[in-house]
Protein backbone atom coordinates (compact mmCIF):
# COMPACT_ATOMS: atom_id res chain seq x y z
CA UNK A 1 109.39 99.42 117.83
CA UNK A 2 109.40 103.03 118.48
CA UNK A 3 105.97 105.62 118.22
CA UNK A 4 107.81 107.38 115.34
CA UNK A 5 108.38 104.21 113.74
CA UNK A 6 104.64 102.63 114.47
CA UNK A 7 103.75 106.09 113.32
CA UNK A 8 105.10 105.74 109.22
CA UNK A 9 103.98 101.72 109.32
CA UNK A 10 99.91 103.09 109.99
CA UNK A 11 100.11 106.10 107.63
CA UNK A 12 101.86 103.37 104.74
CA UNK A 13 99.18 101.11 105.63
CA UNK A 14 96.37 103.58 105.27
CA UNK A 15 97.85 104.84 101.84
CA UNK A 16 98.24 101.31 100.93
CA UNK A 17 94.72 100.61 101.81
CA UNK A 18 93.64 103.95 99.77
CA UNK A 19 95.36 102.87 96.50
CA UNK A 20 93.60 99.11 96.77
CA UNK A 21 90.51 100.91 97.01
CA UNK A 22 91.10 103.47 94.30
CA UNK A 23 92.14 100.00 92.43
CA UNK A 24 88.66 98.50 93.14
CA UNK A 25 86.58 101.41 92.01
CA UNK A 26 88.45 101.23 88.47
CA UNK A 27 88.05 97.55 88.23
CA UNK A 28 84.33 98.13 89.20
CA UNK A 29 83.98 101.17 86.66
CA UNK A 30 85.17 99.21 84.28
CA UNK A 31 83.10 96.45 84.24
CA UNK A 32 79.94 99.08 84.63
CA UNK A 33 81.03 100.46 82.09
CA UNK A 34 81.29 97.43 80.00
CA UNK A 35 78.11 96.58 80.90
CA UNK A 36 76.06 99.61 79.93
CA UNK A 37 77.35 98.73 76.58
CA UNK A 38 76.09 94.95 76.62
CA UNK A 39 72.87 93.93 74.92
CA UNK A 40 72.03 92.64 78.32
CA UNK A 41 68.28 93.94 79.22
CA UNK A 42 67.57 96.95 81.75
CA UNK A 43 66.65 94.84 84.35
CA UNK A 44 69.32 92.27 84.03
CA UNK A 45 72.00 95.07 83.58
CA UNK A 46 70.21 96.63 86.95
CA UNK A 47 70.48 92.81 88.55
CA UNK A 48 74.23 92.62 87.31
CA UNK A 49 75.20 95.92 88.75
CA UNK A 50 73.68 95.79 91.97
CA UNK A 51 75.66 92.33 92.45
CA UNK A 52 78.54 94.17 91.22
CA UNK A 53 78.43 96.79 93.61
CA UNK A 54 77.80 94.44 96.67
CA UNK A 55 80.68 92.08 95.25
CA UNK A 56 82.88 96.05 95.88
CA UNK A 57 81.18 96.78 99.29
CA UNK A 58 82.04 92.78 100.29
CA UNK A 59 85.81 93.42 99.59
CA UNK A 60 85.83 96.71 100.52
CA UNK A 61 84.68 95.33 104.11
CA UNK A 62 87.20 92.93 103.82
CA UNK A 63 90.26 95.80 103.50
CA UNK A 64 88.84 97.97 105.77
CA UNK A 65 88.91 95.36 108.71
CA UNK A 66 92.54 94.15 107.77
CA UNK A 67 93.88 97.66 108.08
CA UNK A 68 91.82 98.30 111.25
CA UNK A 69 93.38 94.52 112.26
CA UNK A 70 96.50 96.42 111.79
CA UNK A 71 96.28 99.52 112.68
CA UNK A 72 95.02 98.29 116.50
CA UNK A 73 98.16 95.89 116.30
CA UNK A 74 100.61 98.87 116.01
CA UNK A 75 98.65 100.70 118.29
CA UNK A 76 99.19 98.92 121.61
């Protein structure tokens, strides 16, 4: 593969990456949202969003190290 070509496969990649995140953080405002209008308790709607938001960070790991995976393999 050329450098030019590498070059447009990492910057697709990283705007792939972006719009899966963006993605996420709708999905997870979404269900936030939902859930400040449940009956649920404070504390349980605290518990609940707190596992939410490590349930985001978890997958947001997850995308972060496949386009880094990626981004080292068109590197070299």
């Amino acid at each position: 593969m050329t450098t030019e070509y590498k070059s447009k496969l990492q910057k697709l990649a990283k705007d792939i990456l972006e719009k899966y995140k963006h993605q996420a953080r709708n999905i997870r405002n979404k269900y936030v949202a939902q859930l400040k209008k449940s009956d649920a308790t404070k504390d349980d709607k605290r518990h609940i969003e707190t596992y939410i938001q490590q349930c985001m960070d978890g997958h947001l790991r997850t995308m972060d190290a496949a386009y880094e995976a990626k981004h080292k393999a068109l590197s070299s």
